[in-house]
C-alpha atoms as a PDB file:
ATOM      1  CA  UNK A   1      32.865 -32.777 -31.150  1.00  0.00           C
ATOM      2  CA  UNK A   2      36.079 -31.382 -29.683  1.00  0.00           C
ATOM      3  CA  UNK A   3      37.553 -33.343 -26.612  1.00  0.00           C
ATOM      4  CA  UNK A   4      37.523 -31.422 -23.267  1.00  0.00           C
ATOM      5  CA  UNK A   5      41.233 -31.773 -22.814  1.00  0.00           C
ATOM      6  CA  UNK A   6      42.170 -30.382 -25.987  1.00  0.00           C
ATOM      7  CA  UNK A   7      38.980 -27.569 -25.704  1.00  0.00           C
ATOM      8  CA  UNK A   8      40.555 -26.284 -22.118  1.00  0.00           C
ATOM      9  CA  UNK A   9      44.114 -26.065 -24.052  1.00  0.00           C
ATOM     10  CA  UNK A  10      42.920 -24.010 -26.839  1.00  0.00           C
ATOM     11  CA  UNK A  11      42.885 -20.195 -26.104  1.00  0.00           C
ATOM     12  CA  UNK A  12      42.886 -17.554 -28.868  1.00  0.00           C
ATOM     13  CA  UNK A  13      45.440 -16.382 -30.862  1.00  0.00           C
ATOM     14  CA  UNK A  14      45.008 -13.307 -30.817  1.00  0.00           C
ATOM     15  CA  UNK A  15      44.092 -12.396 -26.614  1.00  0.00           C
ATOM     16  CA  UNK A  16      44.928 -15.672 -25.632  1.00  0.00           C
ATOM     17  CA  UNK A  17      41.517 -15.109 -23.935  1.00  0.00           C
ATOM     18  CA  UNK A  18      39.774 -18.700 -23.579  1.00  0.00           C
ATOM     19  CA  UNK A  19      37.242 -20.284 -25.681  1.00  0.00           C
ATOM     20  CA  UNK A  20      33.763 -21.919 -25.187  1.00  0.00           C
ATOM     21  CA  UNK A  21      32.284 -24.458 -27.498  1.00  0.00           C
ATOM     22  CA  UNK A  22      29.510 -22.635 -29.534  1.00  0.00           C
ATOM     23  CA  UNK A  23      25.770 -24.288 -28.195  1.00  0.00           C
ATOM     24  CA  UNK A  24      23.926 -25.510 -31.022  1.00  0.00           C
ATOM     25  CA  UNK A  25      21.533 -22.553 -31.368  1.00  0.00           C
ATOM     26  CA  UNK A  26      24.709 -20.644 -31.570  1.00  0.00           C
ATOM     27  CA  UNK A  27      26.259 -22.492 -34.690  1.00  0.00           C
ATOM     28  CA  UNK A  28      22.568 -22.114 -36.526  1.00  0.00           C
ATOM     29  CA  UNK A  29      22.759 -18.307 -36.084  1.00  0.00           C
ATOM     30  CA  UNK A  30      25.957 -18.270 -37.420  1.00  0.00           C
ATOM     31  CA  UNK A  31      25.545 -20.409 -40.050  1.00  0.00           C
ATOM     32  CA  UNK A  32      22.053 -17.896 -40.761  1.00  0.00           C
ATOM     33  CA  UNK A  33      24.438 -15.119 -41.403  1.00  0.00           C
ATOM     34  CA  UNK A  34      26.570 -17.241 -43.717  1.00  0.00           C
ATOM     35  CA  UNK A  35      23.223 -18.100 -45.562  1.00  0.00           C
ATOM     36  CA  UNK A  36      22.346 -14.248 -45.436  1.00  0.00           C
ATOM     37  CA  UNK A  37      25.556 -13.169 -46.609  1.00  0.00           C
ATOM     38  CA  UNK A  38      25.954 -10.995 -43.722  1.00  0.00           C
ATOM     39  CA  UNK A  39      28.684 -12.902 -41.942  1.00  0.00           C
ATOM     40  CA  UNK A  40      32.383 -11.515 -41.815  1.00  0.00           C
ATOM     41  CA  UNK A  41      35.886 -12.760 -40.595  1.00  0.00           C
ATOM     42  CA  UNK A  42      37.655 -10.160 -38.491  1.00  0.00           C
ATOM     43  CA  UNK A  43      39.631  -8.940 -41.742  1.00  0.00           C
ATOM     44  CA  UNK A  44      36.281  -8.194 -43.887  1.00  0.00           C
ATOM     45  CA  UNK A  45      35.993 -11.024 -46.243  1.00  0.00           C
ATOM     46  CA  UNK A  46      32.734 -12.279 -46.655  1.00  0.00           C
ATOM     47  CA  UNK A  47      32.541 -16.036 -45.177  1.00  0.00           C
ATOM     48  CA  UNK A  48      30.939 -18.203 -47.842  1.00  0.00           C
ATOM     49  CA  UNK A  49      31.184 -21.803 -45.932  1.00  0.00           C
ATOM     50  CA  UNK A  50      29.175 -22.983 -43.470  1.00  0.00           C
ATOM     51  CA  UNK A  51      30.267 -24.499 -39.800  1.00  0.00           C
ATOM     52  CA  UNK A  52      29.812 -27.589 -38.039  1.00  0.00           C
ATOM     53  CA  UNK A  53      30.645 -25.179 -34.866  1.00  0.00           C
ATOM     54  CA  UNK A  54      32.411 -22.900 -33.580  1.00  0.00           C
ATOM     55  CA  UNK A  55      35.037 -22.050 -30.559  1.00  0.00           C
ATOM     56  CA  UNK A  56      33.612 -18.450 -29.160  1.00  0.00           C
ATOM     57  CA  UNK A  57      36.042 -16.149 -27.279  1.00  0.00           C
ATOM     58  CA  UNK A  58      35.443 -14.778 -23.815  1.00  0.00           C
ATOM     59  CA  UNK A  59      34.636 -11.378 -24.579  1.00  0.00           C
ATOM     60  CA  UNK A  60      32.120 -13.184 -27.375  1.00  0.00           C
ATOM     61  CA  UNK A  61      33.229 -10.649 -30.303  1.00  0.00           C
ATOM     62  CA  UNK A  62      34.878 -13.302 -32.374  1.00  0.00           C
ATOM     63  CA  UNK A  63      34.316 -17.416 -33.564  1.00  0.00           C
ATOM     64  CA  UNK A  64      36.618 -19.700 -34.306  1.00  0.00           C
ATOM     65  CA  UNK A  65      35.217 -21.963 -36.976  1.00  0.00           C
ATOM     66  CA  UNK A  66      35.122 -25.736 -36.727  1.00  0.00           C
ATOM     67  CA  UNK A  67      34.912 -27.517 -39.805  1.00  0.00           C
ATOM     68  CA  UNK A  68      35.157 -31.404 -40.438  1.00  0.00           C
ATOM     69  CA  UNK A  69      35.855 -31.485 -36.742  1.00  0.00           C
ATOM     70  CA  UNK A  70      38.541 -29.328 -36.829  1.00  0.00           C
ATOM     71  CA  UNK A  71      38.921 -26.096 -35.710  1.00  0.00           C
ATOM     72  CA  UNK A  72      40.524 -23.226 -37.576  1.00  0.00           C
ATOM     73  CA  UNK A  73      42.250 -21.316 -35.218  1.00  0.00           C
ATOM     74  CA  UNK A  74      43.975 -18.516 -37.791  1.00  0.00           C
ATOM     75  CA  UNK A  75      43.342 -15.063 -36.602  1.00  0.00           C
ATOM     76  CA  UNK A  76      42.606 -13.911 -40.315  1.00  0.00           C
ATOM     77  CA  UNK A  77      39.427 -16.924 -40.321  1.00  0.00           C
ATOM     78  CA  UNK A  78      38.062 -15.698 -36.904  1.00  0.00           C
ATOM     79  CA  UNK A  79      34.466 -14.657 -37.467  1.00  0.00           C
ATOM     80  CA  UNK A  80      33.738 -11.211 -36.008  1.00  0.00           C
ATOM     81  CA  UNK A  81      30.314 -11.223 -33.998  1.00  0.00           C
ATOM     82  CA  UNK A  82      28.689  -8.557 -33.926  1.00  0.00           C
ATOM     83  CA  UNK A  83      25.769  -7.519 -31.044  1.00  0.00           C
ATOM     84  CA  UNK A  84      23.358  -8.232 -33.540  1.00  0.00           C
ATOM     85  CA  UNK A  85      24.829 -11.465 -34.495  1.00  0.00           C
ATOM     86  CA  UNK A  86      23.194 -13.969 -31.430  1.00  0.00           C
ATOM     87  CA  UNK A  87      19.128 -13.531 -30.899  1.00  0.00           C
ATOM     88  CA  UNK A  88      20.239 -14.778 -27.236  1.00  0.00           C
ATOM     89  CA  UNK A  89      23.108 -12.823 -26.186  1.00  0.00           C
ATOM     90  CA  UNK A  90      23.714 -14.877 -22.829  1.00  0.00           C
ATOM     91  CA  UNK A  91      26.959 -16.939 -23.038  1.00  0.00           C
ATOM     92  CA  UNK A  92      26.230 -20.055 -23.751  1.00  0.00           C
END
């Protein structure tokens, strides 16, 4: 999905911590809580659109969407995980 020479350039925004490609399992949970209306960037709005994946930072509290392949790296668009958000909560 995302080349591993552009995935070890990307950090975040926001921390500039780094980012791991979400596993599959990963992008189904979130894309659960965008089903379930329960899914929320880091500003509050309520994310209506679905991911192909997602770039997860370090500290695993916030998602970077990837859609059509590419990924959205706007602080505002970040999805904010929450402990509840992951079944698994091991990094992927």
């Amino acid at each position: 999905m995302i080349a591993a020479e552009l995935l070890a350039l990307l950090i975040c925004p926001e921390t500039r911590q780094e980012l791991s490609l979400a596993s599959a399992q990963e992008v189904d949970e979130l894309n659960e809580a965008i089903r379930q209306r329960t899914m929320r960037t880091v500003v509050g709005k309520e994310v209506e659109q679905s991911i192909d994946g997602a770039l997860i930072r370090d500290d695993r509290t916030v998602a970077y969407p990837i859609r059509d392949g590419i990924p959205v790296m706007l602080v505002a668009e970040g999805l904010a995980i929450t402990p509840a958000t992951f079944r698994v909560g091991a990094k992927a």
